[in-house]
N, C-alpha and C. Protein backbone atom coordinates (compact mmCIF):
# COMPACT_ATOMS: atom_id res chain seq x y z
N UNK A 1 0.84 -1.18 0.00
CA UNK A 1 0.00 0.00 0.00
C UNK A 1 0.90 1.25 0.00
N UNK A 2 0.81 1.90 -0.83
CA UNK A 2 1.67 3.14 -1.18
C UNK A 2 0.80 4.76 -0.66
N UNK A 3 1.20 5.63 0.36
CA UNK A 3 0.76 6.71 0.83
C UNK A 3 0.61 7.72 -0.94
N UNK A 4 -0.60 8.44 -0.85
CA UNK A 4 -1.12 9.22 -2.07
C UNK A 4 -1.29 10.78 -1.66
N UNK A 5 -1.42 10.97 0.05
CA UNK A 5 -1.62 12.37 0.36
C UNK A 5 -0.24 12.64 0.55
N UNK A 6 0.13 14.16 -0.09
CA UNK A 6 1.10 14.94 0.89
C UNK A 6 1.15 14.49 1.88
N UNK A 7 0.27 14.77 2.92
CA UNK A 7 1.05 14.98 4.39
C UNK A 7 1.26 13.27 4.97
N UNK A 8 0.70 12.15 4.19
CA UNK A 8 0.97 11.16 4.40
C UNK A 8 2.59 10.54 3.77
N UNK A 9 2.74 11.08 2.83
CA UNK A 9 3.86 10.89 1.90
C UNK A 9 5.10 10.92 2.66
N UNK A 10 4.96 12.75 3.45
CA UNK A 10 5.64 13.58 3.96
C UNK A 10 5.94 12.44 5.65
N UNK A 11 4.99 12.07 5.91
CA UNK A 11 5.08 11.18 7.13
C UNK A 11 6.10 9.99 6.91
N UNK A 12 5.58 9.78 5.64
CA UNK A 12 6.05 7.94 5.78
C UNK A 12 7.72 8.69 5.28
N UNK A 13 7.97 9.85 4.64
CA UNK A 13 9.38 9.52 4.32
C UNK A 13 10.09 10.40 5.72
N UNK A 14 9.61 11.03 6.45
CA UNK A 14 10.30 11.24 7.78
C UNK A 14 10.64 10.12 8.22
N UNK A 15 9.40 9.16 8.52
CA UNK A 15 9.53 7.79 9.03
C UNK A 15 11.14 6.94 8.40
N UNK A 16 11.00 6.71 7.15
CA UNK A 16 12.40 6.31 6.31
C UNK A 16 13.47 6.72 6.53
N UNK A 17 13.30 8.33 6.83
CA UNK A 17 14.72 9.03 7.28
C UNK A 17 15.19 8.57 8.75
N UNK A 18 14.36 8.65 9.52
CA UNK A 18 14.89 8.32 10.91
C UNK A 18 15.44 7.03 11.09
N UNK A 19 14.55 6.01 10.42
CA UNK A 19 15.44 4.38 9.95
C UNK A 19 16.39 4.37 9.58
N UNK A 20 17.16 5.29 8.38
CA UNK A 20 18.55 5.68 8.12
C UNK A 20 19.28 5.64 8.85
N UNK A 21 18.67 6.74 9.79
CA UNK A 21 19.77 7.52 10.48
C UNK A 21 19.79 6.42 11.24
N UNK A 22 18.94 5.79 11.73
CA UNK A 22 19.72 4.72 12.47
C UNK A 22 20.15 3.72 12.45
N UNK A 23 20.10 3.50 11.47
CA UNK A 23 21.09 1.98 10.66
C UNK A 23 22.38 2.75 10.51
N UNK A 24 22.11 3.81 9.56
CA UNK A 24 23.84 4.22 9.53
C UNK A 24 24.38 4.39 11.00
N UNK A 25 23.78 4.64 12.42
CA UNK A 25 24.65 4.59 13.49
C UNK A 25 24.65 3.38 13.66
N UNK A 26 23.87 2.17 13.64
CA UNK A 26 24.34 0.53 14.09
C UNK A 26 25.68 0.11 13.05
N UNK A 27 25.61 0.48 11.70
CA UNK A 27 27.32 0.26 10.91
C UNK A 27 28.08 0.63 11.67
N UNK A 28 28.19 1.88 12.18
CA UNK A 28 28.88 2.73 12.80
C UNK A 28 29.34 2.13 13.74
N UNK A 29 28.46 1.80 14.45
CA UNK A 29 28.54 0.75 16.36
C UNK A 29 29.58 -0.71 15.85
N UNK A 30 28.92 -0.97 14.98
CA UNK A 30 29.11 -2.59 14.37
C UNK A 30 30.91 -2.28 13.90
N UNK A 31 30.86 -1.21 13.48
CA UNK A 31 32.62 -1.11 13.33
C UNK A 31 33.26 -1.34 14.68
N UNK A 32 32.75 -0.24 15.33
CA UNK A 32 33.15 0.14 16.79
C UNK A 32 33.72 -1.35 17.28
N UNK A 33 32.27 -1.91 17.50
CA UNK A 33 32.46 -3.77 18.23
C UNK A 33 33.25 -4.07 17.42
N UNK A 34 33.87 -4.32 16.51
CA UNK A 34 34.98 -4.93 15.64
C UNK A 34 36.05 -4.43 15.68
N UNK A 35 36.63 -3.21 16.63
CA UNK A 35 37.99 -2.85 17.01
C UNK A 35 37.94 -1.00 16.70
N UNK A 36 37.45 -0.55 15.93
CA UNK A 36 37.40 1.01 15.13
C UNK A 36 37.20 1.62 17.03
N UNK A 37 38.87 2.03 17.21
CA UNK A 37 38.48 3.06 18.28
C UNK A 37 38.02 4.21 18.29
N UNK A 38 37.54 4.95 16.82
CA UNK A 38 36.87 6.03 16.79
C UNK A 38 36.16 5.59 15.40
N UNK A 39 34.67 6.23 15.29
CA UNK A 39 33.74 5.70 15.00
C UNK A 39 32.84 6.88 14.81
N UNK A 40 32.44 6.99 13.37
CA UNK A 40 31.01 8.29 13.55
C UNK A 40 30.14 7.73 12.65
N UNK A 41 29.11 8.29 12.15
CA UNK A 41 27.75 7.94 11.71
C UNK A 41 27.44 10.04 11.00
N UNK A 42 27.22 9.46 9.27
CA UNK A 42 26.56 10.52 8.99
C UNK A 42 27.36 11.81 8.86
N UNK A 43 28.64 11.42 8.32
CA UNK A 43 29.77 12.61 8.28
C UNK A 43 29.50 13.30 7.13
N UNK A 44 29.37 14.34 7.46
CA UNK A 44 28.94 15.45 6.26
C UNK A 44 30.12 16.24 5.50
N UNK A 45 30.43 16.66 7.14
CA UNK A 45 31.83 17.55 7.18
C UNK A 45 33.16 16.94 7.32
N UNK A 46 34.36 17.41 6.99
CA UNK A 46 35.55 17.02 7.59
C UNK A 46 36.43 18.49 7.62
N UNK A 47 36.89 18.83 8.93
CA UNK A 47 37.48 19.81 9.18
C UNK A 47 36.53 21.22 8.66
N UNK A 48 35.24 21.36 8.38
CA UNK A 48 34.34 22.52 8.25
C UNK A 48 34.51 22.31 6.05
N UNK A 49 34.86 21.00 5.73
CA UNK A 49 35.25 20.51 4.39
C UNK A 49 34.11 19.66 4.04
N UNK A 50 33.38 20.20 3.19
CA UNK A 50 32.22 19.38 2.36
C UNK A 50 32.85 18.36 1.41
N UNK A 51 32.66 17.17 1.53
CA UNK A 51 32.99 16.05 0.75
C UNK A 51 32.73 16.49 -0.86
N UNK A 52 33.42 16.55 -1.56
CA UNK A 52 33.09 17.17 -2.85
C UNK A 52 35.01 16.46 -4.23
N UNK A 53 33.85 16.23 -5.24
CA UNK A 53 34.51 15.24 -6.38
C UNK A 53 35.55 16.67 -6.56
N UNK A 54 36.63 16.08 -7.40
CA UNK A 54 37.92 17.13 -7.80
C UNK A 54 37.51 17.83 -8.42
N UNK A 55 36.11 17.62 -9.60
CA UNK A 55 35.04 18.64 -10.60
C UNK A 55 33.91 19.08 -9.23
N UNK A 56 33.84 19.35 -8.35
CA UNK A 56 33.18 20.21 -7.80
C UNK A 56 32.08 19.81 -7.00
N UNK A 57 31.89 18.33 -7.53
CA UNK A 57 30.39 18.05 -7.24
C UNK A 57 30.23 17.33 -5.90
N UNK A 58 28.66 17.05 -5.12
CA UNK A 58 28.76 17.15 -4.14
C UNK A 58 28.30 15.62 -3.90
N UNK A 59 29.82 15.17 -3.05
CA UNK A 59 29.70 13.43 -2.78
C UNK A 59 28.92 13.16 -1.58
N UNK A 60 27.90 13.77 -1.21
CA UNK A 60 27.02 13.76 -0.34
C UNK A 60 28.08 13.19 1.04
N UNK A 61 27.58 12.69 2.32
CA UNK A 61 28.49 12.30 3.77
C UNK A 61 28.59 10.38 3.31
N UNK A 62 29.84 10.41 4.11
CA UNK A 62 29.90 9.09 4.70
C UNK A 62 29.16 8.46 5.28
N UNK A 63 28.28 7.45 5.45
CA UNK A 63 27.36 6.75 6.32
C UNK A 63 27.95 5.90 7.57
N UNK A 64 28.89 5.84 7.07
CA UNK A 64 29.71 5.19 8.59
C UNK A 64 31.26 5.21 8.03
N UNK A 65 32.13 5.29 9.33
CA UNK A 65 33.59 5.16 9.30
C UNK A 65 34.10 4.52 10.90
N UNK A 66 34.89 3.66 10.52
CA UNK A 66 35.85 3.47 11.79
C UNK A 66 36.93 3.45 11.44
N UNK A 67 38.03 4.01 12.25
CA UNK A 67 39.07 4.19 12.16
C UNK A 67 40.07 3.20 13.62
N UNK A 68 41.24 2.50 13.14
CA UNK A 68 41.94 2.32 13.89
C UNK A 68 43.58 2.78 14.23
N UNK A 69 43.65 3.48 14.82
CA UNK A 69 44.68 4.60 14.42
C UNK A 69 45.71 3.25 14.81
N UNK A 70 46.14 2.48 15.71
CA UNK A 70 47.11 1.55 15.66
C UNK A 70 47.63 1.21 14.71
N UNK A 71 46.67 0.57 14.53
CA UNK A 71 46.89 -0.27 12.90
C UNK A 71 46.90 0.12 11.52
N UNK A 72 46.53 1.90 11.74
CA UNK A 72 46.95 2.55 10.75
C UNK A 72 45.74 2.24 9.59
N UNK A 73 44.75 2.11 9.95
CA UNK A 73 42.95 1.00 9.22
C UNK A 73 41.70 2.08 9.10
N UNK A 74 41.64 2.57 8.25
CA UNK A 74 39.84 3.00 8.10
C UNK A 74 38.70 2.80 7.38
N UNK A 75 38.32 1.94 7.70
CA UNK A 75 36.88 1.74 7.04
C UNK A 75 35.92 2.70 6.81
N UNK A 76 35.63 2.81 5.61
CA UNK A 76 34.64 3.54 5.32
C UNK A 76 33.09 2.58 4.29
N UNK A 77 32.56 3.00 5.03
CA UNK A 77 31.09 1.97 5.08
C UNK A 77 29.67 2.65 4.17
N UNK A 78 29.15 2.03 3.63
CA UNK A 78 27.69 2.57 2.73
C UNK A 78 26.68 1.72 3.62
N UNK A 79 26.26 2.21 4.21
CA UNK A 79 24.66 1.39 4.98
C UNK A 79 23.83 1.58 4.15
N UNK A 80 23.24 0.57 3.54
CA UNK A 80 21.61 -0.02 2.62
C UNK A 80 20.42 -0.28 3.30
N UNK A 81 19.55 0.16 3.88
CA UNK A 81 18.54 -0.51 4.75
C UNK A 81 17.73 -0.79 3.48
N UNK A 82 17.80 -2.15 3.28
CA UNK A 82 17.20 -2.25 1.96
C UNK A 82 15.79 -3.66 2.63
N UNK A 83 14.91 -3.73 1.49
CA UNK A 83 13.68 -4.33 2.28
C UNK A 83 14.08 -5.49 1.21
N UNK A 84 13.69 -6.62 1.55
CA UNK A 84 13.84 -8.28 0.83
C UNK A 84 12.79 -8.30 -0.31
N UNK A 85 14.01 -8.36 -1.27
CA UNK A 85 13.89 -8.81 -2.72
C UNK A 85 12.94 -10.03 -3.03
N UNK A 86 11.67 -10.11 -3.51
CA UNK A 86 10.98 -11.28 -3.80
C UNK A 86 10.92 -11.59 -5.01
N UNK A 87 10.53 -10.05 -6.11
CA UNK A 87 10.28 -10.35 -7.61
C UNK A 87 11.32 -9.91 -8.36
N UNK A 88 11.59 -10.42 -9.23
CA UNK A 88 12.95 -10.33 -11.04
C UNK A 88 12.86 -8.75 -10.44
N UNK A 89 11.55 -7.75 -10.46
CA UNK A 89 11.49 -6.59 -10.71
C UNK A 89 12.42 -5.76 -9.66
N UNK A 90 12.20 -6.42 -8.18
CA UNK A 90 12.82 -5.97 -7.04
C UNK A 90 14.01 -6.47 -6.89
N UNK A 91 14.59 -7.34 -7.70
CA UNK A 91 16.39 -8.14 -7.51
C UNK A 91 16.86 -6.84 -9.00
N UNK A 92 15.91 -6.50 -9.75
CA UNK A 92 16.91 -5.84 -10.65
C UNK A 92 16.97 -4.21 -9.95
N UNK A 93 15.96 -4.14 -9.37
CA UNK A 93 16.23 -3.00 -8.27
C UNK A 93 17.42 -2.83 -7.44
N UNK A 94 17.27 -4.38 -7.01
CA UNK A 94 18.26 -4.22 -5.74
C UNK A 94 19.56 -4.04 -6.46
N UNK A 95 20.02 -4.73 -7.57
CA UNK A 95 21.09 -4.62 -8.25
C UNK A 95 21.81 -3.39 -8.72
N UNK A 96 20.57 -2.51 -9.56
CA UNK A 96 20.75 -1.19 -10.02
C UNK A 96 21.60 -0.63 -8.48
N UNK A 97 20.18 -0.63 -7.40
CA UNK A 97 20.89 0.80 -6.41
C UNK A 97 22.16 0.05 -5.50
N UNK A 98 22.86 -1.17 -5.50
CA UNK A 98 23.65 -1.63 -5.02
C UNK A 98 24.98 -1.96 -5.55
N UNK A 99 25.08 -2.25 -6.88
CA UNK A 99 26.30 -2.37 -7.41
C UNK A 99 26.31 -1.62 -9.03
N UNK A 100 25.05 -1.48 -9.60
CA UNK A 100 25.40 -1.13 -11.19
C UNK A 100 25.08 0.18 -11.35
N UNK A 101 25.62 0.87 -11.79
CA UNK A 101 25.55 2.56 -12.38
C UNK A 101 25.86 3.53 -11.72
N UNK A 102 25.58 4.76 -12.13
CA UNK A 102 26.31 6.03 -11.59
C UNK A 102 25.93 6.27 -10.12
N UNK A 103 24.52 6.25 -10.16
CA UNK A 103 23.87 6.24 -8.60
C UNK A 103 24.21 4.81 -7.49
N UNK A 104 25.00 4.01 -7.86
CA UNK A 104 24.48 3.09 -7.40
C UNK A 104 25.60 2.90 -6.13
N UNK A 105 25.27 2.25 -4.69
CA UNK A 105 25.62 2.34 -3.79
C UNK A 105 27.74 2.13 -3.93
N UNK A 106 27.72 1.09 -4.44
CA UNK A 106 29.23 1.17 -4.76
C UNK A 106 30.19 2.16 -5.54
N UNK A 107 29.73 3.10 -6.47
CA UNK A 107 29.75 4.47 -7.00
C UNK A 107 29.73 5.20 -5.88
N UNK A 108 29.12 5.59 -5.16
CA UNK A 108 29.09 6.65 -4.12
C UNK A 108 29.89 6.00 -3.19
N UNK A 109 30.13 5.11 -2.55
CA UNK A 109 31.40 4.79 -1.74
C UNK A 109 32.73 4.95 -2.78
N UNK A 110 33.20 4.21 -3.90
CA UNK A 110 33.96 4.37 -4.35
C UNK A 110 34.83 6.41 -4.14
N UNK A 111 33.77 6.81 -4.67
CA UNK A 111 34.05 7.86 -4.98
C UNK A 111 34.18 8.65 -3.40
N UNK A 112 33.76 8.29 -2.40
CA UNK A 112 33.66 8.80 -1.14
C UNK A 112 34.88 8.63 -0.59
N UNK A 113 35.43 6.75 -0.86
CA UNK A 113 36.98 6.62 -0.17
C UNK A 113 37.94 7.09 -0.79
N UNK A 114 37.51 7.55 -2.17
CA UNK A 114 38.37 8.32 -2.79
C UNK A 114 39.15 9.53 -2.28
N UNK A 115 38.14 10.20 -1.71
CA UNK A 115 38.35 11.30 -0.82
C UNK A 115 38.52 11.31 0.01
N UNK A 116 38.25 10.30 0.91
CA UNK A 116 39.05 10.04 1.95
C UNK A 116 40.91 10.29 1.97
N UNK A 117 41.09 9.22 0.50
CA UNK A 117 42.53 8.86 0.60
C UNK A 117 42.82 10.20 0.45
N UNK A 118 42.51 11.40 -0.69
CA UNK A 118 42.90 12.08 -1.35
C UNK A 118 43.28 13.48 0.03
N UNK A 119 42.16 13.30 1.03
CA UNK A 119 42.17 14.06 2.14
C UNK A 119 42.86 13.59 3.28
N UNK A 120 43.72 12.19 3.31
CA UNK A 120 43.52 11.86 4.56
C UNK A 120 44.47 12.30 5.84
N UNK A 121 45.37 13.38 5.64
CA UNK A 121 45.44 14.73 6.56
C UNK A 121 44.57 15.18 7.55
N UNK A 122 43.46 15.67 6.14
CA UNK A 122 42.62 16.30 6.89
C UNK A 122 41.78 15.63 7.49
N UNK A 123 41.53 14.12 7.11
CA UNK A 123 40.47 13.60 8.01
C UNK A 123 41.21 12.66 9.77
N UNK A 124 42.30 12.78 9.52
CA UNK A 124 43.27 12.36 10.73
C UNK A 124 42.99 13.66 11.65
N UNK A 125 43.07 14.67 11.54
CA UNK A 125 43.07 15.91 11.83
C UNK A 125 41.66 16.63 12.58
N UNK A 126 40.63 15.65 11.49
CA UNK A 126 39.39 15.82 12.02
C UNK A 126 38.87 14.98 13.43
N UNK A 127 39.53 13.82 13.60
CA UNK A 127 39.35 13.19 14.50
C UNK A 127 40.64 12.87 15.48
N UNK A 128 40.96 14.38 15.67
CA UNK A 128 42.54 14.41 16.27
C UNK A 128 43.35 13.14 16.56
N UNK A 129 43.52 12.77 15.37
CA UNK A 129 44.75 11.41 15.37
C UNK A 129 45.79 12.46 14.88
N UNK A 130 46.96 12.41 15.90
CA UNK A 130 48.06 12.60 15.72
C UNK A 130 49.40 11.84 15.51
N UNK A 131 49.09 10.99 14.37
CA UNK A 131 50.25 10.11 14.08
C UNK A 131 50.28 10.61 12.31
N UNK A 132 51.10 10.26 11.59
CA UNK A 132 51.43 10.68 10.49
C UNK A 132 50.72 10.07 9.68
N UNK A 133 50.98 10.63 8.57
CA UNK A 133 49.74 9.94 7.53
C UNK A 133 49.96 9.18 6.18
N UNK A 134 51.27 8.60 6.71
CA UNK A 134 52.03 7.27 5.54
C UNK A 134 51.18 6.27 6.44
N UNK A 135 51.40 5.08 5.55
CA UNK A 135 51.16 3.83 5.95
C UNK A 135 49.57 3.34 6.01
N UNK A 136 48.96 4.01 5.86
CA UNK A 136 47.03 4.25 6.11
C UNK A 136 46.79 3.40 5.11
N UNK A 137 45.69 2.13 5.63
CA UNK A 137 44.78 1.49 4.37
C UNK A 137 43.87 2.14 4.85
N UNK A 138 42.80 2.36 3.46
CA UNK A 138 41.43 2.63 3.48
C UNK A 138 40.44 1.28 2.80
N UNK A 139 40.18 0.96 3.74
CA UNK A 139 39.27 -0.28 2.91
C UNK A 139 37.76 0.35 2.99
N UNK A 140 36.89 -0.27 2.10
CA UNK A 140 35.28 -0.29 1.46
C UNK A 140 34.46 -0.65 2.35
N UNK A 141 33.26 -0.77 2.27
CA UNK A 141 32.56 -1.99 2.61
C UNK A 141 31.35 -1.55 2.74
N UNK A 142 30.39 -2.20 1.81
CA UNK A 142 28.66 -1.90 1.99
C UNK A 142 27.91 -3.02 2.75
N UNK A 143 27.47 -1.74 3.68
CA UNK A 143 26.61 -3.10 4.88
C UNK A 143 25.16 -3.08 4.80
N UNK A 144 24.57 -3.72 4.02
CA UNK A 144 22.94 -3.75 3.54
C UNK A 144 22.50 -4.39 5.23
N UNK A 145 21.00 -3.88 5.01
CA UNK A 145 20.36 -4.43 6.21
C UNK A 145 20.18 -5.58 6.89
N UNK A 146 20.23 -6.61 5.56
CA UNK A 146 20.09 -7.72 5.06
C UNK A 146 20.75 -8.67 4.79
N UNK A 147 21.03 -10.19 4.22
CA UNK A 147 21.93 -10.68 3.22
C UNK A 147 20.45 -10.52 1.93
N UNK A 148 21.46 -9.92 0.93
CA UNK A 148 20.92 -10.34 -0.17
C UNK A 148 21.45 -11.17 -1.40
N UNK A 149 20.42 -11.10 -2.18
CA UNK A 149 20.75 -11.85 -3.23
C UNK A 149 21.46 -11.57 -4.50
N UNK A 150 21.77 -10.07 -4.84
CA UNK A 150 22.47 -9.46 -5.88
C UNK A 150 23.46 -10.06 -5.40
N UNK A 151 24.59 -9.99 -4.27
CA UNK A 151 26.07 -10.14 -4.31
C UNK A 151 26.46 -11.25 -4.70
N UNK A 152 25.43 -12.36 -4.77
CA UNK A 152 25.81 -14.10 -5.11
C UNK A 152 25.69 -14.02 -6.83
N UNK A 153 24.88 -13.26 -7.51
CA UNK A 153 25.31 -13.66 -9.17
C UNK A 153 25.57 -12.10 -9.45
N UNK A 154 26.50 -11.13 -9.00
CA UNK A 154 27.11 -10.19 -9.50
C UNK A 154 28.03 -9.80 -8.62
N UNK A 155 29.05 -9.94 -8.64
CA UNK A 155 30.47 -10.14 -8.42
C UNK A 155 30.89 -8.44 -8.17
N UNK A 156 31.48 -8.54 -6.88
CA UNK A 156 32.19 -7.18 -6.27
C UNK A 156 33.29 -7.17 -5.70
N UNK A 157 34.43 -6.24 -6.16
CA UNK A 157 35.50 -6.07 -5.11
C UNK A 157 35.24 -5.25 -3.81
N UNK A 158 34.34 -4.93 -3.90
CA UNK A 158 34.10 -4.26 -2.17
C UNK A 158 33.11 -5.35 -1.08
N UNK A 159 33.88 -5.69 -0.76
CA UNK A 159 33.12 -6.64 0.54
C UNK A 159 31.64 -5.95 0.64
N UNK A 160 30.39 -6.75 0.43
CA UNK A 160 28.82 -6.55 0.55
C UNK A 160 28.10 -7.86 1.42
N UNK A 161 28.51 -7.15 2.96
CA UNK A 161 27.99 -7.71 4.23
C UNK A 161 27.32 -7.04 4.61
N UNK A 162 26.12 -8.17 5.17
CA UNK A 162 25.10 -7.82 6.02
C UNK A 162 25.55 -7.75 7.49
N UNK A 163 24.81 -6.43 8.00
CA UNK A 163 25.52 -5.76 9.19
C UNK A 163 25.25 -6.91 10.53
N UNK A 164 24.51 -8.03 9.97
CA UNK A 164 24.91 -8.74 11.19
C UNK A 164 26.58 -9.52 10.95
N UNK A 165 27.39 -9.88 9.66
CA UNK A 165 28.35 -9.96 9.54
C UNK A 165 29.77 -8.42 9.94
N UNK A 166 29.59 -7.47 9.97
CA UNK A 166 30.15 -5.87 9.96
C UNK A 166 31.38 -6.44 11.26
N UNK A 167 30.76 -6.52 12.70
CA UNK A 167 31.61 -6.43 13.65
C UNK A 167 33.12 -7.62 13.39
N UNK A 168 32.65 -8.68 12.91
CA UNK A 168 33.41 -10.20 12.69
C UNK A 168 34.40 -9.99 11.61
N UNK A 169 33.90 -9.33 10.21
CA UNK A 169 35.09 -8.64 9.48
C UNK A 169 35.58 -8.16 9.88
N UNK A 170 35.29 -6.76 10.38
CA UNK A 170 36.32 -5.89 10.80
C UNK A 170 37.53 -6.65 11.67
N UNK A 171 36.88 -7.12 13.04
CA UNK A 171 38.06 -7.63 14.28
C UNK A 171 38.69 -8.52 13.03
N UNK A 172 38.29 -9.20 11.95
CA UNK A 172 39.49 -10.17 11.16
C UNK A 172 40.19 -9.20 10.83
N UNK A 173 39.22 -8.44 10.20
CA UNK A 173 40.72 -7.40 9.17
C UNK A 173 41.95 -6.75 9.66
N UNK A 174 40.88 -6.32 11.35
CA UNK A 174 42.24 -5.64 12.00
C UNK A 174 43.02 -6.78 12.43
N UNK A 175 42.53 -8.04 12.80
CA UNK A 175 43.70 -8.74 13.70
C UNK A 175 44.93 -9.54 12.73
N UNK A 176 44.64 -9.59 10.85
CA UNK A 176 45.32 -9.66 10.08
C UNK A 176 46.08 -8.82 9.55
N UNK A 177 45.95 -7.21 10.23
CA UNK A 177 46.66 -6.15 9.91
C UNK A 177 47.71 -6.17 10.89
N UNK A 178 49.06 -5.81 11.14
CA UNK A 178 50.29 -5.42 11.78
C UNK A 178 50.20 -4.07 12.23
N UNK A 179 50.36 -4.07 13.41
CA UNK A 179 50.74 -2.13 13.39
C UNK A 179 51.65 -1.98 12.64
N UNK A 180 52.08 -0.63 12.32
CA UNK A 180 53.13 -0.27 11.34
C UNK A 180 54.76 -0.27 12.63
N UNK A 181 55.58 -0.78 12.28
CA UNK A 181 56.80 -1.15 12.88
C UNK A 181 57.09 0.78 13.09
N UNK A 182 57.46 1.21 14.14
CA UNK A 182 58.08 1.96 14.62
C UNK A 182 59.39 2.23 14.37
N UNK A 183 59.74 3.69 13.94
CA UNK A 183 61.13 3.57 13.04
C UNK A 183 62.17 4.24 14.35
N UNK A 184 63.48 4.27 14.41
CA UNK A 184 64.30 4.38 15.48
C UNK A 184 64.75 5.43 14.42
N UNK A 185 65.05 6.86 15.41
CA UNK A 185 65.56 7.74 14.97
C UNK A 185 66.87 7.64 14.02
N UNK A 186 67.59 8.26 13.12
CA UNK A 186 68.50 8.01 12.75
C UNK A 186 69.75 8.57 13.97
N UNK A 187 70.93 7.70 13.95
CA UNK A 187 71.63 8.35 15.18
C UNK A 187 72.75 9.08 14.44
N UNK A 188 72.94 10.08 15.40
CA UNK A 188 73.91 11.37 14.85
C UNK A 188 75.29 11.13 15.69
N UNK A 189 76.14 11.70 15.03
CA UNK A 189 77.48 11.93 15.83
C UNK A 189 78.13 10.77 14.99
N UNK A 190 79.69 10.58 15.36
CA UNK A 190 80.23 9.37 15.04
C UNK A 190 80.31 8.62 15.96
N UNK A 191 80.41 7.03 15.67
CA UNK A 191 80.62 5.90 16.20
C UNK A 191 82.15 5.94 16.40
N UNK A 192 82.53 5.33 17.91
CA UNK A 192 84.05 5.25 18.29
C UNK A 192 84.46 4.16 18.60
C-alpha cells in the first residue's frame, strides 16, 4: 500500500529518514564492536570541508567510518537498509541501487573513499589522530540491512555484508593487519 496524500507521503518519508539515520549509526557501532576506536555515523563535514569530487560536485556524507589509528585501518562503510527482494522486478532494483551505475551504492562509496585517501590529513586531523599519515589502508565496505541476493550472481571487489556480519570482518581485518613497525631515529654523531 503506497501513501497518495502529501502529508501522508511527507510522514512515511520522515519515518524512512529516521530508519537511516539509524542503521547508519548501528554500521557505525558494528565497526566500533569490531575494534574502530573512533567511530562516527553521517559525516557530512571534515574539518568545516564538504565532501566534494575534484570537478566540484557534491559526494554527499559518509554513512559510517571506523578508524583504527594503531593499525593505521579505516573503514569507510555505505549502509543499505534495503527491504527483501521477492520479484525479477525488485532483484533488478536491488542490483541497479547496489552495485550497477552512476547512482548506485558502490559508486558513491567508491568515490567517497576516494576522498578520503585524497584528504587523509585532513580527516586524521578531524578526529585528532596525531600520528602521520604514511602507511594508512582505506578499505570499502557496503553493509545492507540484510543478506541479499544481488552479491551471489554479481560479483564485487568491495566486501557486501550484512551488518549482522560488519563487527566479525572488521576484528578479522584488523587482527590480520600489523601495526606499522616503529622507526628508530636516525643516530647522529660518530661511532668510536
Amino acid at each position: 500500500m503506497r501513501a497518495k496524500s502529501k502529508p501522508m507521503k511527507d510522514l512515511v518519508s520522515t519515518i524512512r529518514q529516521d530508519e537511516n539515520v539509524a542503521f547508519e549509526q548501528a554500521v557505525a557501532d558494528a565497526l566500533a564492536a569490531g575494534g574502530c576506536a573512533i567511530h562516527a555515523a553521517r559525516l557530512a563535514k571534515v574539518c568545516g570541508k564538504k565532501l566534494q569530487s575534484p570537478e566540484g560536485g557534491d559526494l554527499g556524507d559518509i554513512d559510517a567510518i571506523g578508524i583504527d589509528p594503531t593499525r593505521r585501518v579505516i573503514f569507510v562503510a555505505e549502509a543499505k537498509d534495503f527491504e527483501l527482494a521477492r520479484i525479477p522486478r525488485e532483484l533488478a532494483h536491488e542490483a541497479e541501487s547496489l552495485l550497477q551505475g552512476d547512482k548506485s551504492a558502490l559508486q558513491k562509496l567508491s568515490a567517497r573513499m576516494l576522498w578520503v585517501k585524497r584528504h587523509l590529513a585532513t580527516v586524521l586531523r578531524h578526529f585528532h589522530i596525531e600520528v602521520g599519515d604514511s602507511g594508512w589502508t582505506v578499505l570499502p565496505l557496503i553493509a545492507p540491512s540484510r543478506n541479499l541476493v544481488t552479491p551471489t550472481f554479481i560479483s564485487s571487489a568491495v566486501p557486501v555484508l550484512p551488518i549482522s556480519e560488519v563487527e566479525g570482518f572488521v576484528a578479522a581485518k584488523l587482527l590480520r593487519t600489523k601495526p606499522p613497525r616503529r622507526v628508530k631515529p636516525p643516530r647522529t654523531g660518530r661511532r668510536n
